[in-house]
N, C-alpha and C. Protein backbone atom coordinates (compact mmCIF):
# COMPACT_ATOMS: atom_id res chain seq x y z
N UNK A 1 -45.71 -0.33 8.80
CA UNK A 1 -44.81 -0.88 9.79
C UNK A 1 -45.56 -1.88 10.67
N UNK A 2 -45.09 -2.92 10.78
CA UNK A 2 -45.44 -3.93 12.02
C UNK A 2 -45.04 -4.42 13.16
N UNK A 3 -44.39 -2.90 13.77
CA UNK A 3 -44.24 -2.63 15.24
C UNK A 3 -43.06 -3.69 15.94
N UNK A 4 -42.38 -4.23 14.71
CA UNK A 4 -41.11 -5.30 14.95
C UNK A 4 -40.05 -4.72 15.27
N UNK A 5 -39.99 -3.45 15.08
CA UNK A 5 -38.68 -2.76 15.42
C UNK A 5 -38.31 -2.23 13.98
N UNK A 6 -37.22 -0.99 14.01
CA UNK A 6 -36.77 -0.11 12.64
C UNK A 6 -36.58 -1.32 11.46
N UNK A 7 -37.03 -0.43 10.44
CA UNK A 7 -36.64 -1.36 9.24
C UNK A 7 -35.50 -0.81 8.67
N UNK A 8 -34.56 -1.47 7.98
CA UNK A 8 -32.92 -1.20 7.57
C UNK A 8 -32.84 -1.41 6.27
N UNK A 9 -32.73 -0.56 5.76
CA UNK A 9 -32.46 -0.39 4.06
C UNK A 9 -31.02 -0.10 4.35
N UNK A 10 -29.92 -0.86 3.15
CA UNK A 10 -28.80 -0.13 2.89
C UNK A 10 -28.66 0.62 1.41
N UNK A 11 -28.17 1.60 2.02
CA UNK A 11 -28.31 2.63 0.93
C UNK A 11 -28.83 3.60 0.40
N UNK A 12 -29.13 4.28 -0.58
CA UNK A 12 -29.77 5.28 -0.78
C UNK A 12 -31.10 4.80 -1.41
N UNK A 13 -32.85 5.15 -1.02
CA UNK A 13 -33.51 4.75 -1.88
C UNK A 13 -33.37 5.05 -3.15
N UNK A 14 -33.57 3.30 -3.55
CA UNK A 14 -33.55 3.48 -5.16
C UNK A 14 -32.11 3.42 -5.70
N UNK A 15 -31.13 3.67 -4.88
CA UNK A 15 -29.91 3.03 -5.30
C UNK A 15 -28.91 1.81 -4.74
N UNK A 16 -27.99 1.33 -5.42
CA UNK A 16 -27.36 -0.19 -4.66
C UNK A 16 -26.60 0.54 -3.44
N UNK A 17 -26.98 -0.80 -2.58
CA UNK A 17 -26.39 -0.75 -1.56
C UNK A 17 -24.72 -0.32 -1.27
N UNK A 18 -24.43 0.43 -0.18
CA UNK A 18 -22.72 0.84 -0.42
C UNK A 18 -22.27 0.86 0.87
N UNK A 19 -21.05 0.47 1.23
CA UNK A 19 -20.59 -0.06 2.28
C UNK A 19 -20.14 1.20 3.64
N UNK A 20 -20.79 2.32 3.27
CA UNK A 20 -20.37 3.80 3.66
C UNK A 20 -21.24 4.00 4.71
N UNK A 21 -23.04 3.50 4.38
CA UNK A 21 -23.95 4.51 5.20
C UNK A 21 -25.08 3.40 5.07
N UNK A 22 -25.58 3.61 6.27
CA UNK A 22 -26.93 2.69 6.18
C UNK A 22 -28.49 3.34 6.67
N UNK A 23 -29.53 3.62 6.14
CA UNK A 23 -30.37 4.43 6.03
C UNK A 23 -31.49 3.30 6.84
N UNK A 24 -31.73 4.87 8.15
CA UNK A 24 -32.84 3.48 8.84
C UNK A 24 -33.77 4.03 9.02
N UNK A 25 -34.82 3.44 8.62
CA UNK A 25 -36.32 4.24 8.92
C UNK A 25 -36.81 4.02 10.38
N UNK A 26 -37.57 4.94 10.89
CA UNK A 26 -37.78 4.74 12.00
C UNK A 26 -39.69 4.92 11.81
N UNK A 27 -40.09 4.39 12.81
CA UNK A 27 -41.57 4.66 12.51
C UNK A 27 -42.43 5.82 12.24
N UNK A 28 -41.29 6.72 13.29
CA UNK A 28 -42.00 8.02 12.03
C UNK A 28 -42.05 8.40 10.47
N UNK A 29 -41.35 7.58 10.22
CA UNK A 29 -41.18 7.52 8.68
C UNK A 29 -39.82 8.61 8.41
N UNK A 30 -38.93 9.32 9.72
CA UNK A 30 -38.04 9.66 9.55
C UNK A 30 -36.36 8.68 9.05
N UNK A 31 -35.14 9.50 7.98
CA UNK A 31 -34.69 8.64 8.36
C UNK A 31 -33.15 9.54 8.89
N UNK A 32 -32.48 8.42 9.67
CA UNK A 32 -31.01 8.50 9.93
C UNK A 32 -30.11 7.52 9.48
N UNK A 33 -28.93 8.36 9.17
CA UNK A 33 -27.60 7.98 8.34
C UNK A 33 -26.73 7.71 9.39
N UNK A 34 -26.87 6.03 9.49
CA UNK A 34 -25.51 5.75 10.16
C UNK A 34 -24.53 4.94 9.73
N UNK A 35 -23.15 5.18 9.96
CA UNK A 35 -21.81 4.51 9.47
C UNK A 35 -21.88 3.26 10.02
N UNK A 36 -21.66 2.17 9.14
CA UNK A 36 -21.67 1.04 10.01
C UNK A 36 -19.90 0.85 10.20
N UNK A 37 -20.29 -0.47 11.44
CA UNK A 37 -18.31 -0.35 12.30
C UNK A 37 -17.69 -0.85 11.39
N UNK A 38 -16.21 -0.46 11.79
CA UNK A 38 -15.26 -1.35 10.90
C UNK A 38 -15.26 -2.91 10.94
N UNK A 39 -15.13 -3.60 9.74
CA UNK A 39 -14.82 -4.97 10.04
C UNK A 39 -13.61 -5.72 10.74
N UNK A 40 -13.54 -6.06 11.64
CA UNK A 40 -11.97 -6.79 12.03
C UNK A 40 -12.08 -7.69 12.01
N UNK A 41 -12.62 -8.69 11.01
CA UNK A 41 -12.64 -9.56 11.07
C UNK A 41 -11.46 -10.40 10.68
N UNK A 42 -10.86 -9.74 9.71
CA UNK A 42 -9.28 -9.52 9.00
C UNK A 42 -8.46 -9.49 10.28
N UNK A 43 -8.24 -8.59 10.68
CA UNK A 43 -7.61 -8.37 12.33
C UNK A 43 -7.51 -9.49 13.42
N UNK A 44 -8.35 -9.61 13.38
CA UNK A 44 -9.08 -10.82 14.37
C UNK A 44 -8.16 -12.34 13.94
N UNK A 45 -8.56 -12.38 12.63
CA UNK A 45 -7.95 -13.98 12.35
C UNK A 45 -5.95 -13.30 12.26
N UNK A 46 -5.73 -12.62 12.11
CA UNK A 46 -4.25 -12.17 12.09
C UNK A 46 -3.76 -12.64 13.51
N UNK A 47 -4.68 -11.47 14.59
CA UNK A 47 -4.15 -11.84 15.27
C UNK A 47 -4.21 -13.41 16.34
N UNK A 48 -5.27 -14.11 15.90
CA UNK A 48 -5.56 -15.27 16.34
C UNK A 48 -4.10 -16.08 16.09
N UNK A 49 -3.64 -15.93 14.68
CA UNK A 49 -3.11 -17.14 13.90
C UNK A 49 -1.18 -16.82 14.52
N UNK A 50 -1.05 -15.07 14.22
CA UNK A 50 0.06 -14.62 14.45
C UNK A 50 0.52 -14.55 16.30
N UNK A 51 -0.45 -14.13 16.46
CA UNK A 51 -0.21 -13.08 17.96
C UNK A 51 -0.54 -13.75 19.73
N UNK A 52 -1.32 -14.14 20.18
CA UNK A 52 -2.13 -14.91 21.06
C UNK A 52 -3.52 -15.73 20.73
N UNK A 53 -3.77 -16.52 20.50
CA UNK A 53 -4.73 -17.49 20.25
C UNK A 53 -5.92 -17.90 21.06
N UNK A 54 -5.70 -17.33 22.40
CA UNK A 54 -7.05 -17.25 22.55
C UNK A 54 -7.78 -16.32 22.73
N UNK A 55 -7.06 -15.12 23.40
CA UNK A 55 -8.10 -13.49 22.67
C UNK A 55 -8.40 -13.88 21.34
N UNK A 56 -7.33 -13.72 20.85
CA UNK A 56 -7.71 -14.08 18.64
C UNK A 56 -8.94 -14.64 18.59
N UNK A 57 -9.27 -15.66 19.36
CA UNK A 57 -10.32 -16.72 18.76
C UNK A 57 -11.47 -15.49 19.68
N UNK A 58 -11.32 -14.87 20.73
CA UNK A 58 -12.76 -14.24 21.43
C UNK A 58 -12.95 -12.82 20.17
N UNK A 59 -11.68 -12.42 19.71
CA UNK A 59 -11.99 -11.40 18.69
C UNK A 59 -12.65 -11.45 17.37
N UNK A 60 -12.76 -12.93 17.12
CA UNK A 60 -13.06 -13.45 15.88
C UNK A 60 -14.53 -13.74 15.88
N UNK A 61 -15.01 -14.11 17.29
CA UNK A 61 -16.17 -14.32 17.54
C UNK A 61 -17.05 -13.31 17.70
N UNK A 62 -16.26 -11.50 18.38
CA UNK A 62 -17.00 -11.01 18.64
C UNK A 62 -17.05 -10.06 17.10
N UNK A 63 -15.80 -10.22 16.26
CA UNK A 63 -15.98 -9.59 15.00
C UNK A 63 -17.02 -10.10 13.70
N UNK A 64 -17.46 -11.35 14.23
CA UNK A 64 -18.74 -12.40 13.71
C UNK A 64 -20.16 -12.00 14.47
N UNK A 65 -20.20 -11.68 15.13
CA UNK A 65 -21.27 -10.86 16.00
C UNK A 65 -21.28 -9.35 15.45
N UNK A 66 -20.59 -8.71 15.29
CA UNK A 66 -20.81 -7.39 14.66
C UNK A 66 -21.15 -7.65 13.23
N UNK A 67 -20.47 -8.70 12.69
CA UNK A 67 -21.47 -8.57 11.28
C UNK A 67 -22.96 -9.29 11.15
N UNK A 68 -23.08 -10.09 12.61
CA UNK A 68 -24.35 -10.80 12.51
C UNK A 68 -25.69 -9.69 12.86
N UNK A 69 -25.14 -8.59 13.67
CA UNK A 69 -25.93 -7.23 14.14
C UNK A 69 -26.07 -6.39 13.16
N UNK A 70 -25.39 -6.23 12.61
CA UNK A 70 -25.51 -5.61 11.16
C UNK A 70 -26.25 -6.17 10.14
N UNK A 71 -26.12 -7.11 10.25
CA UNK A 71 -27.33 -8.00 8.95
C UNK A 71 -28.48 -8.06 9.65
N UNK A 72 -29.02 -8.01 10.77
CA UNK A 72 -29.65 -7.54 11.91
C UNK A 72 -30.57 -6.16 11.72
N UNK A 73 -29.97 -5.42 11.44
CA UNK A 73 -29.90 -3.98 11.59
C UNK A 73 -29.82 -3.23 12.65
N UNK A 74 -29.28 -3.57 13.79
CA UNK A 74 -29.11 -3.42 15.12
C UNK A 74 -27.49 -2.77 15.27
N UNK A 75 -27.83 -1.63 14.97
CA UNK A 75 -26.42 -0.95 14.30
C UNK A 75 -25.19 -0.41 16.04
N UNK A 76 -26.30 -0.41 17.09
CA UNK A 76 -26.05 0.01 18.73
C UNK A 76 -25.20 -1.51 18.69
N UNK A 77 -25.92 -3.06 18.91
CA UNK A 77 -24.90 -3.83 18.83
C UNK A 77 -24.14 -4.12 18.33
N UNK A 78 -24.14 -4.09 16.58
CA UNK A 78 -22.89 -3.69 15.56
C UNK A 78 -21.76 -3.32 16.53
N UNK A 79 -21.98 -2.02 16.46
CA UNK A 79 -21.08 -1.29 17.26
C UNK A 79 -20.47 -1.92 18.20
N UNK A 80 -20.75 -2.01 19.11
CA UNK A 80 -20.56 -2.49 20.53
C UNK A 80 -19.75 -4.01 20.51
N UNK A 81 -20.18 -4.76 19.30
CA UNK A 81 -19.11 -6.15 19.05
C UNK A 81 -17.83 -5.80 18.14
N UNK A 82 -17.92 -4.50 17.34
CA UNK A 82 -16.82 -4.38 16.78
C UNK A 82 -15.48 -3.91 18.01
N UNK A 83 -15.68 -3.12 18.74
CA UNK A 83 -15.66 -2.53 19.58
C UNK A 83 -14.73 -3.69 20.20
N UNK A 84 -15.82 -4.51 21.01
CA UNK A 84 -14.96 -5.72 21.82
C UNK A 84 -13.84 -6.54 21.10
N UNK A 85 -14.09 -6.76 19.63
CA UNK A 85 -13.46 -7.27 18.43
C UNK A 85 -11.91 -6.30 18.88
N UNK A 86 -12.33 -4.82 18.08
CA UNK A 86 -11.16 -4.37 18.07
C UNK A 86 -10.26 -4.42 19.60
N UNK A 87 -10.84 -4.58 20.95
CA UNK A 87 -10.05 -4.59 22.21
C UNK A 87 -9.49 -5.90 22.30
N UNK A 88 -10.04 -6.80 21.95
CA UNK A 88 -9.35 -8.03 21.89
C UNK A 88 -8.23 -8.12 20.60
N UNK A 89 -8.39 -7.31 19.86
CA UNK A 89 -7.23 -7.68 18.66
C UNK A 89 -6.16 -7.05 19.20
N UNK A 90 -6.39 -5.57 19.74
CA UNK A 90 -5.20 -5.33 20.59
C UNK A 90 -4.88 -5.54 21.82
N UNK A 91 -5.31 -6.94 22.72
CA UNK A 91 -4.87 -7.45 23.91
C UNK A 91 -4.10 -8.69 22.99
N UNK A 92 -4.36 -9.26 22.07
CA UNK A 92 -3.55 -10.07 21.54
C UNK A 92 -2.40 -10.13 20.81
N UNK A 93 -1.79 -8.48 20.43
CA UNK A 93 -1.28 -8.24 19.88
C UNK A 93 -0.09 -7.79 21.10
N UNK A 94 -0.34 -7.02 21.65
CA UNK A 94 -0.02 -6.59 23.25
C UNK A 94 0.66 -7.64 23.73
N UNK A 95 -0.20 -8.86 24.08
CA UNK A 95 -0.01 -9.82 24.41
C UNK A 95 0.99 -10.32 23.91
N UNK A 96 1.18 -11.16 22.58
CA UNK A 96 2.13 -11.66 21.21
C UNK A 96 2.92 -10.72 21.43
N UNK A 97 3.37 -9.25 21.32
CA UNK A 97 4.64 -8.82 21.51
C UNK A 97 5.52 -9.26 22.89
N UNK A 98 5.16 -9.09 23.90
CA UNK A 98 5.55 -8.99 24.93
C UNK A 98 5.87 -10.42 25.08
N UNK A 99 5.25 -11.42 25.04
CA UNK A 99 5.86 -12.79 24.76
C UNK A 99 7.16 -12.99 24.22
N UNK A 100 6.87 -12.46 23.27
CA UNK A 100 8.28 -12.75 22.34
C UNK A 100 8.95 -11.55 22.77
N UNK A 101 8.94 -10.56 23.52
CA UNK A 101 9.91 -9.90 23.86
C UNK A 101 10.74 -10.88 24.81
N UNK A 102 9.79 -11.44 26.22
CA UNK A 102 10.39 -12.37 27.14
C UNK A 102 11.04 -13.14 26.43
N UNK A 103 10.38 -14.45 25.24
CA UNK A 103 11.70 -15.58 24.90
C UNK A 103 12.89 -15.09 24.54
N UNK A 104 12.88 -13.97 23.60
CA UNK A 104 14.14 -13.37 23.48
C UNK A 104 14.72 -12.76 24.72
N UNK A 105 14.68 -12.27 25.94
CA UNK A 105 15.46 -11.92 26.82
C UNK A 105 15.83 -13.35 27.91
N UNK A 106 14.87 -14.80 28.19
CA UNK A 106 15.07 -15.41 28.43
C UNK A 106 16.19 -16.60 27.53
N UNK A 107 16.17 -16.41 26.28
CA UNK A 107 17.33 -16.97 25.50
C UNK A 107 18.82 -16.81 25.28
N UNK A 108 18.42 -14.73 25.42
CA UNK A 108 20.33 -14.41 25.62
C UNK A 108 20.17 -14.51 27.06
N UNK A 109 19.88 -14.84 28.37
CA UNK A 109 20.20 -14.75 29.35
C UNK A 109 20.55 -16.60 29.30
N UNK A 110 19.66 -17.54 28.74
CA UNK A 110 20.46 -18.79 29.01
C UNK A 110 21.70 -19.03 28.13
N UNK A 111 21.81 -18.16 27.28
CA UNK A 111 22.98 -18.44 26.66
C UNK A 111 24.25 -17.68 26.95
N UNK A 112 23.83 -16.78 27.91
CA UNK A 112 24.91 -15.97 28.29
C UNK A 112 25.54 -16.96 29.45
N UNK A 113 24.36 -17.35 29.87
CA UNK A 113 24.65 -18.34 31.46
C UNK A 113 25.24 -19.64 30.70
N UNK A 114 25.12 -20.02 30.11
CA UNK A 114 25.56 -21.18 29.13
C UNK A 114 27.30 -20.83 28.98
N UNK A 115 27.31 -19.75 28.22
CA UNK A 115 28.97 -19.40 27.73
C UNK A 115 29.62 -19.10 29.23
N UNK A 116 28.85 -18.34 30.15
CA UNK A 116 29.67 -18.27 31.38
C UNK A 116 30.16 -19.82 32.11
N UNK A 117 29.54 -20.44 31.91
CA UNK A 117 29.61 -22.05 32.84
C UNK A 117 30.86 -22.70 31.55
N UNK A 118 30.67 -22.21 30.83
CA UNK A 118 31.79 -23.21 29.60
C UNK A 118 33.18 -22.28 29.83
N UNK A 119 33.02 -20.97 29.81
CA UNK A 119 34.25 -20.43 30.00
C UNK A 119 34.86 -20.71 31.39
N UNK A 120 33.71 -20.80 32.62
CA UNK A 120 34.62 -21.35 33.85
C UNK A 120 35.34 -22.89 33.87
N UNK A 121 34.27 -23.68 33.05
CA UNK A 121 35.38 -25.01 33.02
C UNK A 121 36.52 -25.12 32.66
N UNK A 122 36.69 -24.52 31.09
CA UNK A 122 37.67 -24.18 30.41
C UNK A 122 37.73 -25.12 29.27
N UNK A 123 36.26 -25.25 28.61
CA UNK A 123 36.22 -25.82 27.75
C UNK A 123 36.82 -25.05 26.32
């Protein structure tokens, strides 16, 4: 070891890498099995494109940071950007509903106000 910090093997020694568990040696030559985070990166551009656009774009960035910590092997920040990833996919989603809940209640209310003003003329 050259005191750079844990070294990150994925997988089992001696077998291919698998998207389940990531095996980290630590300088004692011990190791631990940790799950790496979910990707949202999928999530992220959904909700960028579908939902609110500019959380979307901070979720996309921070779901690009969790895979840049992970290739890293820095599995504490992994974490911690998927994390922000996934809170921003659901402030944008949150967000995107409730929007479009308002245009739709602001649309039958101008059109209700619309038919009321036509029925008082007597068009």
């Amino acid at each position: 070891m050259d005191g750079s910090g844990p070294q990150v093997n994925y997988g089992y020694a001696g077998q291919p890498a698998t998207s389940h568990t990531t095996v980290v040696m630590d300088h004692g030559g011990q190791m631990a099995y940790q799950v790496p985070p979910q990707d949202y990166t999928t999530s992220a551009w959904l909700a960028c494109l579908c939902c609110f656009w500019p959380t979307g774009l901070i979720a996309i960035m921070r779901a690009s940071e969790s895979r840049d910590c992970l290739d890293r092997g820095d599995m504490v920040g992994a974490h911690q950007a998927a994390d922000g990833a996934r809170m921003m996919v659901r402030v944008s989603v949150i967000v995107g509903v409730v929007s479009v809940v308002l245009a739709i209640v602001f649309i039958i209310i101008w059109f209700a106000a619309l038919a009321s003003a036509i029925s008082n003329t007597g068009y």
